[in-house]
PDB file of N, CA and C in Angstrom:
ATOM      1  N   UNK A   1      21.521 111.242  55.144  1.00  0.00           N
ATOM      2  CA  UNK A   1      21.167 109.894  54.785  1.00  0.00           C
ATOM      3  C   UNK A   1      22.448 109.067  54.785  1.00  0.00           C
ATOM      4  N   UNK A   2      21.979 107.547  55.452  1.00  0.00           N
ATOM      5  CA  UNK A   2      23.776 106.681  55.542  1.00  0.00           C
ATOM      6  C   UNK A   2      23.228 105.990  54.139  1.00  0.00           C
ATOM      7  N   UNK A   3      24.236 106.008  53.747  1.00  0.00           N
ATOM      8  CA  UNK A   3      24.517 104.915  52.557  1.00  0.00           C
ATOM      9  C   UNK A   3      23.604 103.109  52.893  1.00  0.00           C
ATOM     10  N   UNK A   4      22.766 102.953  52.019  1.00  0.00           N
ATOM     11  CA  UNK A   4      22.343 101.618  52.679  1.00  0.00           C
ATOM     12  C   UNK A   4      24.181 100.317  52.761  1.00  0.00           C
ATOM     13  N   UNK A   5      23.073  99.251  53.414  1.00  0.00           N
ATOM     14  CA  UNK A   5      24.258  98.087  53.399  1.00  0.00           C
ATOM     15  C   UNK A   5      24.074  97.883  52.421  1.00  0.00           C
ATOM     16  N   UNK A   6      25.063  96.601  51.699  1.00  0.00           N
ATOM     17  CA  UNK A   6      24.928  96.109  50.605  1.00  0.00           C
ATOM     18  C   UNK A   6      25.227  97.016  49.529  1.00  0.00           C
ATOM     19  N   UNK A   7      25.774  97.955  49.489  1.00  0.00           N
ATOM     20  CA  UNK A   7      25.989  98.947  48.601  1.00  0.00           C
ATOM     21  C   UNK A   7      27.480  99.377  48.287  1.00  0.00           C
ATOM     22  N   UNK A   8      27.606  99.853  47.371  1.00  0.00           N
ATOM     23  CA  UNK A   8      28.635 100.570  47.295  1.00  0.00           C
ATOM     24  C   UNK A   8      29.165 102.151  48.382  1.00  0.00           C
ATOM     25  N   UNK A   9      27.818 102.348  48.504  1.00  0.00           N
ATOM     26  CA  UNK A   9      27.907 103.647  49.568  1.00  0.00           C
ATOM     27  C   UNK A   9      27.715 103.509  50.850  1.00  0.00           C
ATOM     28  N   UNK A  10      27.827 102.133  50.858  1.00  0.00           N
ATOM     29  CA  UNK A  10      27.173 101.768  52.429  1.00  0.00           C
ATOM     30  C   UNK A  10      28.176 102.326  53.402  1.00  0.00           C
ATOM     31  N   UNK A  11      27.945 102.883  54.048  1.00  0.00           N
ATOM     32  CA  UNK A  11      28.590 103.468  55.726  1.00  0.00           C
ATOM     33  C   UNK A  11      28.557 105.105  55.003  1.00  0.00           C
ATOM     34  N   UNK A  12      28.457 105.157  54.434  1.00  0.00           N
ATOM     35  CA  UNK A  12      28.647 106.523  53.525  1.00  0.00           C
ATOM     36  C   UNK A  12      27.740 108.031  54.282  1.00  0.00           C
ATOM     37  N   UNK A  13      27.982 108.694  54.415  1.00  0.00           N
ATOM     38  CA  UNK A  13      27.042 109.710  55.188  1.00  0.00           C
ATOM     39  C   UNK A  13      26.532 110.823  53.918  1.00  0.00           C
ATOM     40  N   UNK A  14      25.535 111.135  53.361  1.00  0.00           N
ATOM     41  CA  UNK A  14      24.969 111.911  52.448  1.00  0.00           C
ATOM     42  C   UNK A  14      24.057 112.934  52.986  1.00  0.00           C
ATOM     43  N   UNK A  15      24.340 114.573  52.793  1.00  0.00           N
ATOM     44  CA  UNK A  15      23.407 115.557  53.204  1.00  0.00           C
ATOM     45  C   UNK A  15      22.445 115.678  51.817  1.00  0.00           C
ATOM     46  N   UNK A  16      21.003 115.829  52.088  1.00  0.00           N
ATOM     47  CA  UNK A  16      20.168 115.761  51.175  1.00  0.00           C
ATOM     48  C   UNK A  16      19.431 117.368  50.686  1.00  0.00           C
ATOM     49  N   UNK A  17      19.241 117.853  50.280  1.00  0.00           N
ATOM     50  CA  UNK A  17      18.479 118.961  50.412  1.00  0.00           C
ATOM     51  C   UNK A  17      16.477 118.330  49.729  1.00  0.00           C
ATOM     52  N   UNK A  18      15.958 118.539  50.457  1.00  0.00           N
ATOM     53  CA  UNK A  18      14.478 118.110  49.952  1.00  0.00           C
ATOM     54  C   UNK A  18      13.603 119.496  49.629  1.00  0.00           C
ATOM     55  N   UNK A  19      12.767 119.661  48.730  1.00  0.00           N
ATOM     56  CA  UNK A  19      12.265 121.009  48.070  1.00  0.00           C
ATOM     57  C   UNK A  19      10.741 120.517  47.859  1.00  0.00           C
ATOM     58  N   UNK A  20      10.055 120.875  48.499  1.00  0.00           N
ATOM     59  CA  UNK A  20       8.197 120.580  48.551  1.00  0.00           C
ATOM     60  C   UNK A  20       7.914 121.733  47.631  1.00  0.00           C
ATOM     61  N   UNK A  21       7.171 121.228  46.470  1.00  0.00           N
ATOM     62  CA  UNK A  21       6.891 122.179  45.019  1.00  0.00           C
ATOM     63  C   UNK A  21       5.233 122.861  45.785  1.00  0.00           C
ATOM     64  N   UNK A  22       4.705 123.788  45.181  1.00  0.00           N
ATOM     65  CA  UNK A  22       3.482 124.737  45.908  1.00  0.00           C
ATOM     66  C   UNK A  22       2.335 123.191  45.595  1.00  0.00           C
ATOM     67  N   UNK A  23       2.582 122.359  43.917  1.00  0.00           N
ATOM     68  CA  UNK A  23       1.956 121.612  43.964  1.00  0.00           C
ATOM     69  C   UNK A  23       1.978 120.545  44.267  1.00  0.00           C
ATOM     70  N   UNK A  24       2.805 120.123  45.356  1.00  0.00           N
ATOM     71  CA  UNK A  24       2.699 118.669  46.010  1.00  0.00           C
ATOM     72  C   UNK A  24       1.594 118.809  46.676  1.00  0.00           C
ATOM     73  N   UNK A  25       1.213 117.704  46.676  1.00  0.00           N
ATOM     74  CA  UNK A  25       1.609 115.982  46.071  1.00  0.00           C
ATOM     75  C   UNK A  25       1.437 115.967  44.737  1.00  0.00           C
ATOM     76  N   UNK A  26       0.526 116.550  44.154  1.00  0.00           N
ATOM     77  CA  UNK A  26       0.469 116.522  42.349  1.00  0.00           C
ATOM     78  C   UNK A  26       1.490 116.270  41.866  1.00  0.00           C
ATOM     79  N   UNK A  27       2.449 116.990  42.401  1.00  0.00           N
ATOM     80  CA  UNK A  27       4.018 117.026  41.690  1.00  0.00           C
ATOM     81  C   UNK A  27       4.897 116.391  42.582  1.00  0.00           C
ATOM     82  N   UNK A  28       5.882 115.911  42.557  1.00  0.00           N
ATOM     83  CA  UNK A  28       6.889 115.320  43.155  1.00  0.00           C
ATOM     84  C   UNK A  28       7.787 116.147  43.766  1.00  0.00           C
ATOM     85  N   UNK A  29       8.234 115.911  45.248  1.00  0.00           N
ATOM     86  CA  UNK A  29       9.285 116.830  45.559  1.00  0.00           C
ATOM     87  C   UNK A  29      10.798 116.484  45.025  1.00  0.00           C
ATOM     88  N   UNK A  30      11.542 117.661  44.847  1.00  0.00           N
ATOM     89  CA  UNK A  30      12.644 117.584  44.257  1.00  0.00           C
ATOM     90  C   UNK A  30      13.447 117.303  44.844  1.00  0.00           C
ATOM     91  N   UNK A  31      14.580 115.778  45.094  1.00  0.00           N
ATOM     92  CA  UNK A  31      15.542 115.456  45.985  1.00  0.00           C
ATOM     93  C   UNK A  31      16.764 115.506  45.468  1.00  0.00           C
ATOM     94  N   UNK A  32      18.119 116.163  46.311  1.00  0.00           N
ATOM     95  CA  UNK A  32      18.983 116.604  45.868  1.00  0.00           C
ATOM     96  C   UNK A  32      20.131 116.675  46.966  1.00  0.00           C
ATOM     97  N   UNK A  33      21.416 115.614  46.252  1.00  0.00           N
ATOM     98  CA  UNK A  33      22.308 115.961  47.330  1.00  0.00           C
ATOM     99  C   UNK A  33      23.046 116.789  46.976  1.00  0.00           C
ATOM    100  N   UNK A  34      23.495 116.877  48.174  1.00  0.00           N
ATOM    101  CA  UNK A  34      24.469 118.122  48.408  1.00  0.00           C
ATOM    102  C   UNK A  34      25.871 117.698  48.692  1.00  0.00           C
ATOM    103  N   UNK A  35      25.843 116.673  48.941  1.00  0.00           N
ATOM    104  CA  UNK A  35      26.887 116.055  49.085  1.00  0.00           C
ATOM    105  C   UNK A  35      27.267 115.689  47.893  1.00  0.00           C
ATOM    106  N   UNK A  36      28.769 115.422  47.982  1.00  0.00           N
ATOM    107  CA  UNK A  36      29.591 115.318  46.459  1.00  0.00           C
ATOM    108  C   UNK A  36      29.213 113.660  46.527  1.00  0.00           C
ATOM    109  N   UNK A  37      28.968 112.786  45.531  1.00  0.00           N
ATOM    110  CA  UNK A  37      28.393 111.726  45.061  1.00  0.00           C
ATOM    111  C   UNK A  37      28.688 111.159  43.483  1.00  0.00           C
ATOM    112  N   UNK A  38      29.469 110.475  43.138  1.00  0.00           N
ATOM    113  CA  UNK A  38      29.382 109.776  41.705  1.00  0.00           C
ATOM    114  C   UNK A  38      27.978 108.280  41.920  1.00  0.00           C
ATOM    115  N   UNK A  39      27.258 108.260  40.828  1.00  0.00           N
ATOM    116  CA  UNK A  39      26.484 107.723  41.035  1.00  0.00           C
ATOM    117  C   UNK A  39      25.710 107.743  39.090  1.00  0.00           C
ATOM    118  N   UNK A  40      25.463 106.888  38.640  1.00  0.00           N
ATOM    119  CA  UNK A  40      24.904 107.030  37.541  1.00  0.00           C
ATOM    120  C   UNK A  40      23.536 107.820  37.502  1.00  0.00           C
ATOM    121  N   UNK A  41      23.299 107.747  38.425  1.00  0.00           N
ATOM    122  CA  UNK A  41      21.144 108.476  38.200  1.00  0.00           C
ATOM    123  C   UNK A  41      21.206 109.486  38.625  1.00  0.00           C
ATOM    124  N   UNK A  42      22.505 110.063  39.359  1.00  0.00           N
ATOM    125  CA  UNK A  42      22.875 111.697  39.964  1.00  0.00           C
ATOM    126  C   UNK A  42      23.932 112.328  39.159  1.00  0.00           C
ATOM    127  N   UNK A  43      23.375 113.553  38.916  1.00  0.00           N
ATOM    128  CA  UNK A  43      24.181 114.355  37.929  1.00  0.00           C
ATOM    129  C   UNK A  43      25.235 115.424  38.272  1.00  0.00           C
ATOM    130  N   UNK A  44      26.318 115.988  37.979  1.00  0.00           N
ATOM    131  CA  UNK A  44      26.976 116.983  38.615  1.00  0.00           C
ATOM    132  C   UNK A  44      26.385 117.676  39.556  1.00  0.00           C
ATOM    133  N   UNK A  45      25.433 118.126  39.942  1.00  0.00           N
ATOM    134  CA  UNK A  45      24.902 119.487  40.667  1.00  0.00           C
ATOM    135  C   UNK A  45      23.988 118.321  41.915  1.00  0.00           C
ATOM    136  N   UNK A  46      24.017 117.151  42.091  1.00  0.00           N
ATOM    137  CA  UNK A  46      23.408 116.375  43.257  1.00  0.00           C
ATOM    138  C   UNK A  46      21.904 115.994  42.412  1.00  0.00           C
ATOM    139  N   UNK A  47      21.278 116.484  41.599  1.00  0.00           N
ATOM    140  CA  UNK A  47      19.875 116.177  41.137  1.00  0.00           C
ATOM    141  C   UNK A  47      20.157 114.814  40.484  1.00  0.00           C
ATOM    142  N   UNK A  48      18.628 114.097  40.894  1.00  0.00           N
ATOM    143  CA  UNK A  48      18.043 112.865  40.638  1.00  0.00           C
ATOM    144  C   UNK A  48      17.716 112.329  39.588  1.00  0.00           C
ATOM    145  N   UNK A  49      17.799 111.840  38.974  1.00  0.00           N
ATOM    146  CA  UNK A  49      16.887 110.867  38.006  1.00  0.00           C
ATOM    147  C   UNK A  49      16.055 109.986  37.995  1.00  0.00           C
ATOM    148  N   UNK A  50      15.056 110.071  38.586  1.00  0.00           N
ATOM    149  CA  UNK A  50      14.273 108.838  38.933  1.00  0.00           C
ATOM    150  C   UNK A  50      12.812 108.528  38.095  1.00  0.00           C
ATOM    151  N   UNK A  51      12.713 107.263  37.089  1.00  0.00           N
ATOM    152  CA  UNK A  51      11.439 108.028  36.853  1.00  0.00           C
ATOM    153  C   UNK A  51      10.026 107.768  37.870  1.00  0.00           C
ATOM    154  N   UNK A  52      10.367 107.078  39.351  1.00  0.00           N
ATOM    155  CA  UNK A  52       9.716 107.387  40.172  1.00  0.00           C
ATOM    156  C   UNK A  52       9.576 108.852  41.058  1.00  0.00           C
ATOM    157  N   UNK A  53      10.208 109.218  40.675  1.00  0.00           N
ATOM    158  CA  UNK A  53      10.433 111.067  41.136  1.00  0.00           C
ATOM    159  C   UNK A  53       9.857 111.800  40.093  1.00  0.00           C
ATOM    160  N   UNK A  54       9.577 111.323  39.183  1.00  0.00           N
ATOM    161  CA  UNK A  54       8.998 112.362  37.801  1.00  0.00           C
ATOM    162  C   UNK A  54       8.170 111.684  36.942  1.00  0.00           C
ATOM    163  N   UNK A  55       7.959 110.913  36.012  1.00  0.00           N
ATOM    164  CA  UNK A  55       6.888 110.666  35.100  1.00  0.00           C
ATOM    165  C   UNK A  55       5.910 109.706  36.044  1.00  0.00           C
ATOM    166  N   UNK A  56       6.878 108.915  36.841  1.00  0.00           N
ATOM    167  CA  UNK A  56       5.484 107.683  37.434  1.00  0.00           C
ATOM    168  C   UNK A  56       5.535 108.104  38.395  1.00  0.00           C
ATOM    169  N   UNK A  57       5.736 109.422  38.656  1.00  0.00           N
ATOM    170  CA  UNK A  57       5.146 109.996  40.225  1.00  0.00           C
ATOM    171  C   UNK A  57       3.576 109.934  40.550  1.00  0.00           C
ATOM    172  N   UNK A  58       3.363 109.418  41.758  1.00  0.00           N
ATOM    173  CA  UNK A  58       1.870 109.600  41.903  1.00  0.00           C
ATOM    174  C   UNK A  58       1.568 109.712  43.559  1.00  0.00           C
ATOM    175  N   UNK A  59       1.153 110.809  43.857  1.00  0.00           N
ATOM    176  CA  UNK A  59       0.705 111.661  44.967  1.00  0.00           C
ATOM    177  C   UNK A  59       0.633 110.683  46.656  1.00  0.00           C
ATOM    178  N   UNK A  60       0.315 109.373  45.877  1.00  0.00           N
ATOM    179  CA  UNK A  60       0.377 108.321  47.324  1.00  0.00           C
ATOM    180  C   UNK A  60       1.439 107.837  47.526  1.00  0.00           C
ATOM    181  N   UNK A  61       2.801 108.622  46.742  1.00  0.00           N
ATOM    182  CA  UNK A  61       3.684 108.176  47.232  1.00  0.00           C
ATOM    183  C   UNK A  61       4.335 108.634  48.664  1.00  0.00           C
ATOM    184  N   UNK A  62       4.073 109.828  48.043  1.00  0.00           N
ATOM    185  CA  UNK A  62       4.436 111.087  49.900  1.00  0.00           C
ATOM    186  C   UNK A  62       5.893 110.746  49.985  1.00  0.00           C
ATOM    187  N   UNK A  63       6.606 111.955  50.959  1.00  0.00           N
ATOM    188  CA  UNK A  63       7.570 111.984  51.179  1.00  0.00           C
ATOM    189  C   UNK A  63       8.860 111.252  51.908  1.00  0.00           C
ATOM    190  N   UNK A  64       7.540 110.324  52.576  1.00  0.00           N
ATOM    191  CA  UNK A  64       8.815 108.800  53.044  1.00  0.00           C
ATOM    192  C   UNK A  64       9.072 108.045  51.901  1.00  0.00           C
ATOM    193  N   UNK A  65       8.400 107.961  51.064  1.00  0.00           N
ATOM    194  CA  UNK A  65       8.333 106.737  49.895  1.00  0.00           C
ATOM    195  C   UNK A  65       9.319 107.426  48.880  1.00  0.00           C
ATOM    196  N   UNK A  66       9.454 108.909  48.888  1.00  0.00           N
ATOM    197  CA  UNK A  66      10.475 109.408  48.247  1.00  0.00           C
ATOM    198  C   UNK A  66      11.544 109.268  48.071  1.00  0.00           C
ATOM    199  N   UNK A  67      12.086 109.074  49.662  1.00  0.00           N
ATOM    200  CA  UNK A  67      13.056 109.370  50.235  1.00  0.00           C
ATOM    201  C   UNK A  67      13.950 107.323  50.043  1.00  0.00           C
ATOM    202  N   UNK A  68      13.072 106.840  50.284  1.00  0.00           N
ATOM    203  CA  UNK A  68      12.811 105.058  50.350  1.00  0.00           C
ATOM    204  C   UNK A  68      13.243 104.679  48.660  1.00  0.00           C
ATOM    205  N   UNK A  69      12.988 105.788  48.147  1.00  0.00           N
ATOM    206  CA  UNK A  69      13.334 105.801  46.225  1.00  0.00           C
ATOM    207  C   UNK A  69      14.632 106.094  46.779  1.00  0.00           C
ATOM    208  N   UNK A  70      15.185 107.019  47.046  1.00  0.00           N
ATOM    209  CA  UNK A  70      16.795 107.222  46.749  1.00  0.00           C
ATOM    210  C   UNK A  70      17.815 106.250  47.379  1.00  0.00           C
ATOM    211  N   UNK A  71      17.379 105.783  48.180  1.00  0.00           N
ATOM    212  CA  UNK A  71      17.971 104.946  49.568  1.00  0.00           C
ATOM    213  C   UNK A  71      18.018 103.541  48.301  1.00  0.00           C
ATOM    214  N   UNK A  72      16.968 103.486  47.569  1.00  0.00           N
ATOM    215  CA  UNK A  72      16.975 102.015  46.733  1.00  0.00           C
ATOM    216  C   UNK A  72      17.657 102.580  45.070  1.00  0.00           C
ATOM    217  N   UNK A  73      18.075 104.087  45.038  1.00  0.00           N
ATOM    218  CA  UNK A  73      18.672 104.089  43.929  1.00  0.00           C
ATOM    219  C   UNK A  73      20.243 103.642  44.364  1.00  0.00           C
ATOM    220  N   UNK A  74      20.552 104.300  45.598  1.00  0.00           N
ATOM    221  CA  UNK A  74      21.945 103.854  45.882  1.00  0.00           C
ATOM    222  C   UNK A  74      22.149 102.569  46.460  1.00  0.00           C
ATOM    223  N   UNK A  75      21.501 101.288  46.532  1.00  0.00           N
ATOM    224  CA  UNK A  75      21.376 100.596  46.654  1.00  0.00           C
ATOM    225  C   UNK A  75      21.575  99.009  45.522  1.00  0.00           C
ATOM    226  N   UNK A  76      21.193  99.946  44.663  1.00  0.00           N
ATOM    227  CA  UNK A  76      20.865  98.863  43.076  1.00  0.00           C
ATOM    228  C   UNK A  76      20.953 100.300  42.191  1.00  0.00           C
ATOM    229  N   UNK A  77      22.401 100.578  41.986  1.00  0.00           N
ATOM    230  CA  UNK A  77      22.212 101.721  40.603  1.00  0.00           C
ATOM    231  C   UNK A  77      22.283 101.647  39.589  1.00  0.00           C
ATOM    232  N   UNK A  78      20.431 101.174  39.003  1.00  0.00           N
ATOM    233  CA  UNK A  78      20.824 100.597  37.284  1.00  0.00           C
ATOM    234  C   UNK A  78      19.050 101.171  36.575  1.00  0.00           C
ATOM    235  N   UNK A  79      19.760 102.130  36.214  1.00  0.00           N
ATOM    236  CA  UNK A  79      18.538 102.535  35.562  1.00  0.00           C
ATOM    237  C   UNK A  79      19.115 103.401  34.518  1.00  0.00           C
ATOM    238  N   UNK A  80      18.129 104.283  33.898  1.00  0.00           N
ATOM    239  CA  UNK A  80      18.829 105.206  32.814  1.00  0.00           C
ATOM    240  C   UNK A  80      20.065 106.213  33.982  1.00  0.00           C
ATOM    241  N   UNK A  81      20.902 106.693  32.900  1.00  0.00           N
ATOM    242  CA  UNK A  81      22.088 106.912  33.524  1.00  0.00           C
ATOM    243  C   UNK A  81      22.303 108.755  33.158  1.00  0.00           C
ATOM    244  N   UNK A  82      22.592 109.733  33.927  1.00  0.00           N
ATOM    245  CA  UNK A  82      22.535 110.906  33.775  1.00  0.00           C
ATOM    246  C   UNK A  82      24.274 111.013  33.612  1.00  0.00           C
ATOM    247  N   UNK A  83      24.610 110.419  34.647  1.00  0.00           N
ATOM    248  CA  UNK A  83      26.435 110.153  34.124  1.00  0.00           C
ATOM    249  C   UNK A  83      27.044 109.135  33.979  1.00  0.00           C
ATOM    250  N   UNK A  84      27.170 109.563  32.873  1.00  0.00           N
ATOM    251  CA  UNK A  84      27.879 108.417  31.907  1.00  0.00           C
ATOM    252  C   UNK A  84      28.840 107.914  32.030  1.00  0.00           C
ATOM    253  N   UNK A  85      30.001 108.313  32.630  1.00  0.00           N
ATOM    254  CA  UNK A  85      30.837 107.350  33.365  1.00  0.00           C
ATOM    255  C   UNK A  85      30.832 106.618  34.193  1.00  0.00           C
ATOM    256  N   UNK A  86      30.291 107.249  35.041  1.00  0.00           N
ATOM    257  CA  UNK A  86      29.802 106.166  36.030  1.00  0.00           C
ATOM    258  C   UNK A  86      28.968 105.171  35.889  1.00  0.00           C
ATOM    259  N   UNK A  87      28.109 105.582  34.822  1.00  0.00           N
ATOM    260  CA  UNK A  87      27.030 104.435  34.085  1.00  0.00           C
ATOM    261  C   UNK A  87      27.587 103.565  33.334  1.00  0.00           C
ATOM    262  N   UNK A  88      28.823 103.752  32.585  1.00  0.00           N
ATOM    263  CA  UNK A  88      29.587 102.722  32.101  1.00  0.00           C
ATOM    264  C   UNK A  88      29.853 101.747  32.853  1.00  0.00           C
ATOM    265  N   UNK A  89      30.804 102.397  34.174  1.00  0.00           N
ATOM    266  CA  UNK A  89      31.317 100.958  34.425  1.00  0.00           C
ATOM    267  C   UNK A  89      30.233 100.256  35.626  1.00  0.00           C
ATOM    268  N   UNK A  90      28.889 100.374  35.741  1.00  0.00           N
ATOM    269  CA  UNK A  90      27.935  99.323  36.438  1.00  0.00           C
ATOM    270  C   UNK A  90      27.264  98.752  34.521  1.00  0.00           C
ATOM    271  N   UNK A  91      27.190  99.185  33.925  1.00  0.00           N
ATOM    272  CA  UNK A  91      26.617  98.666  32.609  1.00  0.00           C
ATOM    273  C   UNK A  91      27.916  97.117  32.206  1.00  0.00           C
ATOM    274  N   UNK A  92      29.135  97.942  32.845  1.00  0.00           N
ATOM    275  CA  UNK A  92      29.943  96.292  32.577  1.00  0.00           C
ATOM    276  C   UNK A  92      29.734  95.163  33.388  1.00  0.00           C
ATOM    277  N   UNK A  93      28.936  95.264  33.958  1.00  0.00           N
ATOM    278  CA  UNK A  93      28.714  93.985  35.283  1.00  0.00           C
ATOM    279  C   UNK A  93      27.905  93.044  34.932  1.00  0.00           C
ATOM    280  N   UNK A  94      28.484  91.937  34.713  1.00  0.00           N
ATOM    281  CA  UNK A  94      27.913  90.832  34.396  1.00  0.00           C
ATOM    282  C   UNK A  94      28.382  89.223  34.714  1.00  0.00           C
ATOM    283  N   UNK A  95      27.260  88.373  34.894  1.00  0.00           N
ATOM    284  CA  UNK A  95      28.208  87.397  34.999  1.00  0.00           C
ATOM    285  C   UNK A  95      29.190  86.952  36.042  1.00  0.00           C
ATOM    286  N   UNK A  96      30.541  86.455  35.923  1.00  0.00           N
ATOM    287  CA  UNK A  96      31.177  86.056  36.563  1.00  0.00           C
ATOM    288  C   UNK A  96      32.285  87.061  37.086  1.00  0.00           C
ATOM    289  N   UNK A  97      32.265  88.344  36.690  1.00  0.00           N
ATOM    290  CA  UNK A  97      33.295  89.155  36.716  1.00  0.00           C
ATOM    291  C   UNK A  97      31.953  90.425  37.676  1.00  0.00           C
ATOM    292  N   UNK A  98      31.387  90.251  37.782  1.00  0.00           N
ATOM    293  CA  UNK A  98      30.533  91.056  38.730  1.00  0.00           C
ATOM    294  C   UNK A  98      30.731  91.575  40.340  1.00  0.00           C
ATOM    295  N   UNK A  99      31.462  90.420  40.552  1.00  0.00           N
ATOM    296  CA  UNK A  99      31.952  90.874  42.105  1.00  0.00           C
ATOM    297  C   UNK A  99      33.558  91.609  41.752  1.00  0.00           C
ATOM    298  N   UNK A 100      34.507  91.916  40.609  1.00  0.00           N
ATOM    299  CA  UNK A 100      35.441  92.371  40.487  1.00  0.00           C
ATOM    300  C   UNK A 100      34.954  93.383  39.849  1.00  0.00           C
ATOM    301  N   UNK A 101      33.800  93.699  39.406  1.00  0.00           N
ATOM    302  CA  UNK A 101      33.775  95.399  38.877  1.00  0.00           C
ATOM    303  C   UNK A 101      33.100  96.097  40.024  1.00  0.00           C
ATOM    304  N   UNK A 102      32.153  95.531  41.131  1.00  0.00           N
ATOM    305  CA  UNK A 102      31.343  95.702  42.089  1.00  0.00           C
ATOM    306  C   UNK A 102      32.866  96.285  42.541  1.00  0.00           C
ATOM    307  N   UNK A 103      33.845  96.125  42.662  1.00  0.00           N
ATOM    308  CA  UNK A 103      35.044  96.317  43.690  1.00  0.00           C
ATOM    309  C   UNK A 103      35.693  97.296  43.007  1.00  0.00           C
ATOM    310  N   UNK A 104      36.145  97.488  41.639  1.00  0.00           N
ATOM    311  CA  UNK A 104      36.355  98.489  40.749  1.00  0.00           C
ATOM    312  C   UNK A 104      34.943  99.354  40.673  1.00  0.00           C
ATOM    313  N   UNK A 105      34.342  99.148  40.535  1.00  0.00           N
ATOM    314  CA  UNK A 105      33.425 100.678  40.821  1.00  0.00           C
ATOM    315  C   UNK A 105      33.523 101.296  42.334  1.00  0.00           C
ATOM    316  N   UNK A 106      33.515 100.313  43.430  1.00  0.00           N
ATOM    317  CA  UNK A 106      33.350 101.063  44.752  1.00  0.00           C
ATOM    318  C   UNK A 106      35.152 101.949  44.910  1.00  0.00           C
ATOM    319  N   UNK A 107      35.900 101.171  44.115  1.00  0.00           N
ATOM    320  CA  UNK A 107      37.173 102.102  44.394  1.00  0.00           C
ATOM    321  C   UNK A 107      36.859 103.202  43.556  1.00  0.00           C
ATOM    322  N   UNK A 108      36.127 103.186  42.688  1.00  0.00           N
ATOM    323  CA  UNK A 108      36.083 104.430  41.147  1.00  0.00           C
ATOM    324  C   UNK A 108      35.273 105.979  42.267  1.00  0.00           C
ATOM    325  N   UNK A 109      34.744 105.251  42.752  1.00  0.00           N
ATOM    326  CA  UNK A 109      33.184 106.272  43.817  1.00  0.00           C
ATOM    327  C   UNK A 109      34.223 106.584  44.947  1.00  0.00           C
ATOM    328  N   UNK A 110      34.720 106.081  45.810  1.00  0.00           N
ATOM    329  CA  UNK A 110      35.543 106.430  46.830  1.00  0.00           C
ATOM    330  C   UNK A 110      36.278 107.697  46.643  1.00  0.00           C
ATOM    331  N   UNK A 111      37.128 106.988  45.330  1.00  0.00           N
ATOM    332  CA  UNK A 111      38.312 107.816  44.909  1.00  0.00           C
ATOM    333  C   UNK A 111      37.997 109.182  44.533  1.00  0.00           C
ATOM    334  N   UNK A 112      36.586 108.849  44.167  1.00  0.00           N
ATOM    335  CA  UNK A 112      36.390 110.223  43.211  1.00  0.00           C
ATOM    336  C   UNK A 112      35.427 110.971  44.491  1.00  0.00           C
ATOM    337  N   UNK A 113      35.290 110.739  45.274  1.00  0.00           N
ATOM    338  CA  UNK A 113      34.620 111.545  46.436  1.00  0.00           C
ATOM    339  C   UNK A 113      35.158 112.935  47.355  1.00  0.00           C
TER     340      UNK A 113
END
């Protein structure tokens, strides 16, 4: 997966691993990079946080719409936060100083890649 535009990861190249559970669609498949990634909704080991991947999963989403979830987590990363550092510094963005932490976080993600 490329990093969308508009992003911090944009041009970015990400290997995904995707895992179809015995009960999909009931259940959500499990998306997971493999690629090294700082990201607030991704946790040490590449796993997701989404609560479109888990509590408000619902079977018509299918596996493009899955995939269309992660592409829009790295896109806009602001939801509950699995790492906390990295969730700090998009939680400081506000306001008028938003395009200078947008630039301090994309160096924070680079660096740490």
């Amino acid at each position: 997966m490329t990093g969308p535009r508009h992003s911090p990861y944009e041009g970015m190249e990400f290997e995904l691993e995707l895992f179809v559970p015995d009960h999909y669609p009931l259940v959500p498949p499990i998306v997971r990079f493999l690629s090294k990634i700082k990201h607030p909704q991704i946790d040490d080991f590449g796993y997701i946080r989404s609560d479109f991947l888990g509590s408000r999963w619902t079977p018509s989403f299918g596996i493009h719409l899955s995939l269309l979830i992660v592409l829009e987590l790295l896109r806009d990363p602001k939801d509950k936060s699995l790492n906390e550092k990295t969730g700090k510094c998009y939680d400081m963005a506000d306001g008028k100083m938003q395009d200078q932490v947008e630039k301090t976080c994309l160096d924070f993600l680079r660096l740490s890649l």
